[in-house]
Protein backbone atom coordinates (compact mmCIF):
# COMPACT_ATOMS: atom_id res chain seq x y z
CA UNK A 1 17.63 -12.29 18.74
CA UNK A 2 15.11 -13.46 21.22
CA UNK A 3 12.33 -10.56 22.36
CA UNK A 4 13.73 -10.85 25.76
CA UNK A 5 16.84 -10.22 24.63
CA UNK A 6 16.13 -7.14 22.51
CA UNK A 7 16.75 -3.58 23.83
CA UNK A 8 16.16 0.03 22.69
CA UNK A 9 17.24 2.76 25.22
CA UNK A 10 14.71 4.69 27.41
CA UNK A 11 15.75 8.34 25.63
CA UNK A 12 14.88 6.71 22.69
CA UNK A 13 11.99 8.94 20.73
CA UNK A 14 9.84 5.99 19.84
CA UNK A 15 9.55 5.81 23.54
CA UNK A 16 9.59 9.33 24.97
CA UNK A 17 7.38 10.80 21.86
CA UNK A 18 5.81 8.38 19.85
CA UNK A 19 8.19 9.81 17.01
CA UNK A 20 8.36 7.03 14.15
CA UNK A 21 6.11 4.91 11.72
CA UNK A 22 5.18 1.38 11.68
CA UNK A 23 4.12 -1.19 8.76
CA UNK A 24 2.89 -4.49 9.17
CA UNK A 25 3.33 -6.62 6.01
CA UNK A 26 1.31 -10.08 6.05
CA UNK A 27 3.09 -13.41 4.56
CA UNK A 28 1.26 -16.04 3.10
CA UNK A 29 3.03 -19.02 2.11
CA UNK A 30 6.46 -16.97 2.68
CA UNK A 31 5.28 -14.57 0.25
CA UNK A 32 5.14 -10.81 1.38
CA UNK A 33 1.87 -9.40 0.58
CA UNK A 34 2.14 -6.35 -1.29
CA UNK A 35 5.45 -5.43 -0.34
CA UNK A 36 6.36 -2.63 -3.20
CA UNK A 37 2.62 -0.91 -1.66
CA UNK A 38 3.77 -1.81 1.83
CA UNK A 39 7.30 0.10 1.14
CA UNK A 40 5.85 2.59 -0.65
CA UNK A 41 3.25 3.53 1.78
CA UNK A 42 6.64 3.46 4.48
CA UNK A 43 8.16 6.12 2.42
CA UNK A 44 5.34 8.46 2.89
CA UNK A 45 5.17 7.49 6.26
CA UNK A 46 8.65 8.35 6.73
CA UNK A 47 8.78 11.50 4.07
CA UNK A 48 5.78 12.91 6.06
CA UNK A 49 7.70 13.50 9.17
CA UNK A 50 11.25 14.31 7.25
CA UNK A 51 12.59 10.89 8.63
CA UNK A 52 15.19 9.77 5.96
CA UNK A 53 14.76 6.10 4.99
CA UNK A 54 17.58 3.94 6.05
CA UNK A 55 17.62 1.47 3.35
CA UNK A 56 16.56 0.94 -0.13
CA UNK A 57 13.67 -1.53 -1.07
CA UNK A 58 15.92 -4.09 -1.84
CA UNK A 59 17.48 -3.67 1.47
CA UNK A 60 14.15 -4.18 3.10
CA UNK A 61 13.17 -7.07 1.24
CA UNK A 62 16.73 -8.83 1.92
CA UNK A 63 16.07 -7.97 5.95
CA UNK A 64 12.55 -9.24 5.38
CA UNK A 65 13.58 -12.59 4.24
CA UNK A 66 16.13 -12.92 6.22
CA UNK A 67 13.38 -12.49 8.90
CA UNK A 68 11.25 -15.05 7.68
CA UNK A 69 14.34 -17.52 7.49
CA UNK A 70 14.89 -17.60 11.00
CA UNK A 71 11.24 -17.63 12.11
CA UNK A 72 9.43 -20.49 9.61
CA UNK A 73 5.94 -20.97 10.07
CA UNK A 74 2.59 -20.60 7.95
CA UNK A 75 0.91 -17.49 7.89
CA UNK A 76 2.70 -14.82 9.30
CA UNK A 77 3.51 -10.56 9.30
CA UNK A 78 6.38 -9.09 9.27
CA UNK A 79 6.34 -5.94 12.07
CA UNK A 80 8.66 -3.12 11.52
CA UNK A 81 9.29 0.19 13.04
CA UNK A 82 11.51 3.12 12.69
CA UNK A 83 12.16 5.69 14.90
CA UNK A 84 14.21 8.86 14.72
CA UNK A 85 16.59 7.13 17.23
CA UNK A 86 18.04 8.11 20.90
CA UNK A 87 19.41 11.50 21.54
CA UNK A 88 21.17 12.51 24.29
CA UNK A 89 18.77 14.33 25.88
CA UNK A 90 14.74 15.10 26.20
CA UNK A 91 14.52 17.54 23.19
CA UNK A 92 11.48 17.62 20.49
CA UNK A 93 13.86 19.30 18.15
CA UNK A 94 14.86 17.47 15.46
CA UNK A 95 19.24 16.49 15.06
CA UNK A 96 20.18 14.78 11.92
CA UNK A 97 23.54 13.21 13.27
CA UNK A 98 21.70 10.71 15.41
CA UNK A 99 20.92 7.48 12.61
CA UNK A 100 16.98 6.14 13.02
CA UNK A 101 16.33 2.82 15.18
CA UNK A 102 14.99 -0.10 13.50
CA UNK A 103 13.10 -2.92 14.94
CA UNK A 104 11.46 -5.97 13.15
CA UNK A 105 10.28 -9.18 13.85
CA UNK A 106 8.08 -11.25 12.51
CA UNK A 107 4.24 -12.37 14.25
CA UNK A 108 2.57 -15.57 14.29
CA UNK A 109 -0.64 -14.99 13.15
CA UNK A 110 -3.59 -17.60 13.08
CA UNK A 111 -5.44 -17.48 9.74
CA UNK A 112 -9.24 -15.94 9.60
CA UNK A 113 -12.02 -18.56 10.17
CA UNK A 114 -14.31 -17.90 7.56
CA UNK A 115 -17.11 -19.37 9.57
CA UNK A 116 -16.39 -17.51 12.54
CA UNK A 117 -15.43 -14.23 10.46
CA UNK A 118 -18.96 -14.65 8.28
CA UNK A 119 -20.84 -14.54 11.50
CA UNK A 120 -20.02 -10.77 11.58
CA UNK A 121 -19.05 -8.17 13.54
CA UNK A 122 -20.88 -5.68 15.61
CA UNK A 123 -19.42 -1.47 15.54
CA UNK A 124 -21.19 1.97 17.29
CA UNK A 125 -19.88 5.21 15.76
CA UNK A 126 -17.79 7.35 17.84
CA UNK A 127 -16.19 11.06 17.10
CA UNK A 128 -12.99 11.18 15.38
CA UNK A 129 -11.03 13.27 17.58
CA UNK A 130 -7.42 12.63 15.56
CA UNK A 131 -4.95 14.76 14.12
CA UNK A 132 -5.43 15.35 10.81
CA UNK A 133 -2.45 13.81 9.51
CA UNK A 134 -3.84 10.02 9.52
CA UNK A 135 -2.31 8.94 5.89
CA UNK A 136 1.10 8.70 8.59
CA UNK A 137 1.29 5.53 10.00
CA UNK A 138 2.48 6.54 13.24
CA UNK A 139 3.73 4.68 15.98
CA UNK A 140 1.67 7.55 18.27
CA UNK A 141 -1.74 5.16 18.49
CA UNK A 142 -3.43 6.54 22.01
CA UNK A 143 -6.24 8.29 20.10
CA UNK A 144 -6.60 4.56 18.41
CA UNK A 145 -6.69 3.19 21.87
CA UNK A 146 -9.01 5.22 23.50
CA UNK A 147 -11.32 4.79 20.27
CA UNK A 148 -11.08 1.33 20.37
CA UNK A 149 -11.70 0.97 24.10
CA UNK A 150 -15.20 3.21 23.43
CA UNK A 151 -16.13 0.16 21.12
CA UNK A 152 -14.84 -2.32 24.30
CA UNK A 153 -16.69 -0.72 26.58
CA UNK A 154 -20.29 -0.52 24.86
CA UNK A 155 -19.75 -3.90 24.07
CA UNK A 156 -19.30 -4.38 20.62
CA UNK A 157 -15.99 -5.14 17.85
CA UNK A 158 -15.23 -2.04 16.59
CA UNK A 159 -15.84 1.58 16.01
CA UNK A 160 -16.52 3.45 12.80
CA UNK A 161 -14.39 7.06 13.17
CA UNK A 162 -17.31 10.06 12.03
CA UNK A 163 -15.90 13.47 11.04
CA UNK A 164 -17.60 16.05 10.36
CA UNK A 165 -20.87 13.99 9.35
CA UNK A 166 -18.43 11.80 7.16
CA UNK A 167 -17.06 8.63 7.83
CA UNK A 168 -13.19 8.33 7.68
CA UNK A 169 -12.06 4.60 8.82
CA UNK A 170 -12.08 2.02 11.28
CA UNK A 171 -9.81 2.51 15.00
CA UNK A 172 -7.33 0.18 12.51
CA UNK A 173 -9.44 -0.87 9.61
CA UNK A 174 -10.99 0.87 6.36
CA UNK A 175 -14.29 0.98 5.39
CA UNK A 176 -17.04 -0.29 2.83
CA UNK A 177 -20.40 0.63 2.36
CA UNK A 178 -22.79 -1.72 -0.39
CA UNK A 179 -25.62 -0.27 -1.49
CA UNK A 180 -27.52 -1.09 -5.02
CA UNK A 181 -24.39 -3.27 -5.69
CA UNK A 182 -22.27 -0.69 -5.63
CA UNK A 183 -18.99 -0.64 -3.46
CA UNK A 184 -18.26 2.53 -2.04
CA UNK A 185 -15.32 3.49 0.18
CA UNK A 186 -14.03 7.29 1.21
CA UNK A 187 -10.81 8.34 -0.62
CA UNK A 188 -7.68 8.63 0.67
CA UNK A 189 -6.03 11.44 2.21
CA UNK A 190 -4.86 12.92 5.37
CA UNK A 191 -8.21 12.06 6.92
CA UNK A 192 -7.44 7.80 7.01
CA UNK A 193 -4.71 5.81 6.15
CA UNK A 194 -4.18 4.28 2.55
CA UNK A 195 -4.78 0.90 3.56
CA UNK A 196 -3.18 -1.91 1.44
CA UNK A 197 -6.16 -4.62 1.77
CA UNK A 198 -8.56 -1.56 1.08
CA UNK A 199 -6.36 -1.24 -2.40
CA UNK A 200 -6.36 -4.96 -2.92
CA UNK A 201 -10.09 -5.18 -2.17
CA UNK A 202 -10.71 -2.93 -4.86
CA UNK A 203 -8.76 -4.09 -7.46
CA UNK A 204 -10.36 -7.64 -6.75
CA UNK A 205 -13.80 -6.09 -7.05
CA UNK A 206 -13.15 -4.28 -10.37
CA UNK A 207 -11.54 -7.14 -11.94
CA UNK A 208 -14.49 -9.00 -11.43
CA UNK A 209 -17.07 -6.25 -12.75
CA UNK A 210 -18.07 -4.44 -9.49
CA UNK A 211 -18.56 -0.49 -9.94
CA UNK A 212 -16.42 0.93 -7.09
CA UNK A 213 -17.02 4.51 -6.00
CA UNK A 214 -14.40 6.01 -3.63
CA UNK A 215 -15.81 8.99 -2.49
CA UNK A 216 -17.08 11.11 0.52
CA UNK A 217 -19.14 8.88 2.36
CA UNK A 218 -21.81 10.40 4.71
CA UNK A 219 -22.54 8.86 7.95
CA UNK A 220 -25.95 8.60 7.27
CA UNK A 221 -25.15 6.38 3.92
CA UNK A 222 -24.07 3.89 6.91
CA UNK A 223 -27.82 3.62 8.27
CA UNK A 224 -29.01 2.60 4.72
CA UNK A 225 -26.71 0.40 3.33
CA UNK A 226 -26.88 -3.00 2.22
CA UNK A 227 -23.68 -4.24 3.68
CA UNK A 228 -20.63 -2.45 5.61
CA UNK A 229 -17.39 -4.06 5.87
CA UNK A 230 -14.45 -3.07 7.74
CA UNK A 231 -10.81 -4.47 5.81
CA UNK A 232 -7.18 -4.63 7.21
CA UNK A 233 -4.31 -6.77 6.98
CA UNK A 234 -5.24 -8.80 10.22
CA UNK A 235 -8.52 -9.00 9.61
CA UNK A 236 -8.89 -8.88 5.76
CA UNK A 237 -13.05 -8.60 4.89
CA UNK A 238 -15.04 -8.54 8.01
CA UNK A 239 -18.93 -7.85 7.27
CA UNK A 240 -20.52 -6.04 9.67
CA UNK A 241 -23.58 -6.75 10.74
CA UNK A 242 -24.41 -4.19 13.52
CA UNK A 243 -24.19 -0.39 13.84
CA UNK A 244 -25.10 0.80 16.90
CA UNK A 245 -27.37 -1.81 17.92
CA UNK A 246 -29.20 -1.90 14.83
CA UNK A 247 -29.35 -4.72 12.08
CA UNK A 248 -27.37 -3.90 8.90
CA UNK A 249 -29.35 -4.34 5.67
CA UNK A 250 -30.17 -8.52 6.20
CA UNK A 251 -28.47 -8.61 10.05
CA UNK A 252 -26.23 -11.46 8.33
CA UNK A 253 -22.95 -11.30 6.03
CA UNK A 254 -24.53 -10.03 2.57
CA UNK A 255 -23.78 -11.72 -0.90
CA UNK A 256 -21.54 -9.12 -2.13
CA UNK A 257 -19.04 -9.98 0.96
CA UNK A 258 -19.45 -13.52 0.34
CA UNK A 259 -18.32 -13.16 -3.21
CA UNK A 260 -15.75 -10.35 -2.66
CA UNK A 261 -14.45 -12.74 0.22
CA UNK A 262 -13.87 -16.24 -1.65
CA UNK A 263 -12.14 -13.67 -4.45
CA UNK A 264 -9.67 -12.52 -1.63
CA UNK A 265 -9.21 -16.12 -0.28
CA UNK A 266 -8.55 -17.03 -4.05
CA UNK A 267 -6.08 -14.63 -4.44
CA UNK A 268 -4.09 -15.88 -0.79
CA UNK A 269 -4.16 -19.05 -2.47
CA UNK A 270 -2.17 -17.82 -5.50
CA UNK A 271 0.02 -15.97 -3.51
CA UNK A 272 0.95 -18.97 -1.54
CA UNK A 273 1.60 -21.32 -4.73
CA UNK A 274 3.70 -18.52 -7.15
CA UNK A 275 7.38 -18.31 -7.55
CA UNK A 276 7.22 -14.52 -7.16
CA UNK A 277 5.65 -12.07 -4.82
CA UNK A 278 2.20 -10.22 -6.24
């Protein structure tokens, strides 16, 4: 139905607690990206805070298509998000007899410009002040927000989340660090969220003989590396080019990203002209 049109009631516990998980799954010539990691990484999502899933995968992928049906277009994501449903009243208790609520659509999206994306992006560290239950992919985002708007308000793209001395990920993004042409990213965990591009990314790189490490990554690591990228679904490869205010490695999008990047856009391209999803 039309967004104005589409309702969910104020006791529900998406909206009262932030109580459900999200996925965003991106389509390329009306081919899901991913979708089996996509679903899978749901399931945890939804197995991590006892949420029973209300349909099977090939449920999903039947509502999916059914989706992109009645919204054609070019590149696109599909949005969906369960929550644990309405109850009666205000409780944080948990009552099985209520069933989940379930809301997708799907969002235009305008494809990266490689130009504008290989001019870079700029990031400052901040504290990461999360729970430590970030492998969920919870609809509860404020920390996200207020990380994000520390990035907004000294000016720059992004932020790059420091625990501990260690970097975990992006305010919605994973992260790469090149250094002696090796790719290194941290490993997943409860401390980020298994991204799907970050998978991707990697298996593109070690199909095409680059040594990966994933592994604790210091923040200091960040100050001398030869390129740092920041990856998600929405924003795929993006080099960065500035941590707090200072040049990284060259100041410009390094080699590595340039040939990681064409890889990626390769593989888009072969998603878009195969029979099957990849």
């Amino acid at each position: 139905m039309p967004v104005a049109e589409a309702t969910i009631s104020v006791m529900d516990r998406g909206f009262l607690f932030g109580d459900g998980v999200y996925e965003v799954i991106p389509v390329f010539g009306n081919k899901l990206l991913r979708p089996d990691g996509h679903l899978k990484r749901l399931q945890n999502s939804l197995d991590r805070i006892s949420l029973p899933n209300p349909n099977d995968d090939d449920t999903w992928l039947n509502i999916f298509d059914d989706l992109l049906a009645r919204n054609d277009g070019g590149d696109r994501a599909i949005y969906l998000q369960i929550s644990r449903g309405a109850y009666q009243k205000r409780d944080l208790g948990i009552k099985t007899e209520y069933p989940p609520t379930v809301f997708a659509m799907v969002l235009q999206v305008v494809a990266p410009d490689i130009e504008k994306v290989s001019a870079g992006i700029s990031v400052i560290t901040v504290d990461d002040f999360r729970w430590a239950a970030c492998d969920i992919k919870s609809t509860s985002l404020v920390a996200n927000v207020m990380l994000k708007q520390q990035a907004v308000t000294a000016g720059v793209d992004d932020a790059i989340l420091i625990k501990n001395c260690m970097v975990s990920e992006g305010t919605a993004s994973n992260v790469f660090v090149v250094k002696n042409d090796v790719l290194v990213t941290p490993p997943t965990g409860h401390k980020l969220l298994p991204g799907i591009t970050r998978d991707l990314v990697i298996e593109i790189a070690e199909s095409n003989t680059i040594l990966v490490e994933e592994r604790e990554l210091k923040e200091a690591e960040l100050y001398t590396a030869d390129e740092i990228w920041m990856t998600s679904s929405t924003r795929e490869i993006a080099p960065v080019i500035s941590l707090n205010s200072e040049a990284v490695g060259a100041g410009t999008a390094g080699d590595m990203w340039k040939r990681v990047m064409d890889l990626y856009q390769q593989y888009k391209q072969q998603l878009r002209s195969s029979n099957e999803k990849l």
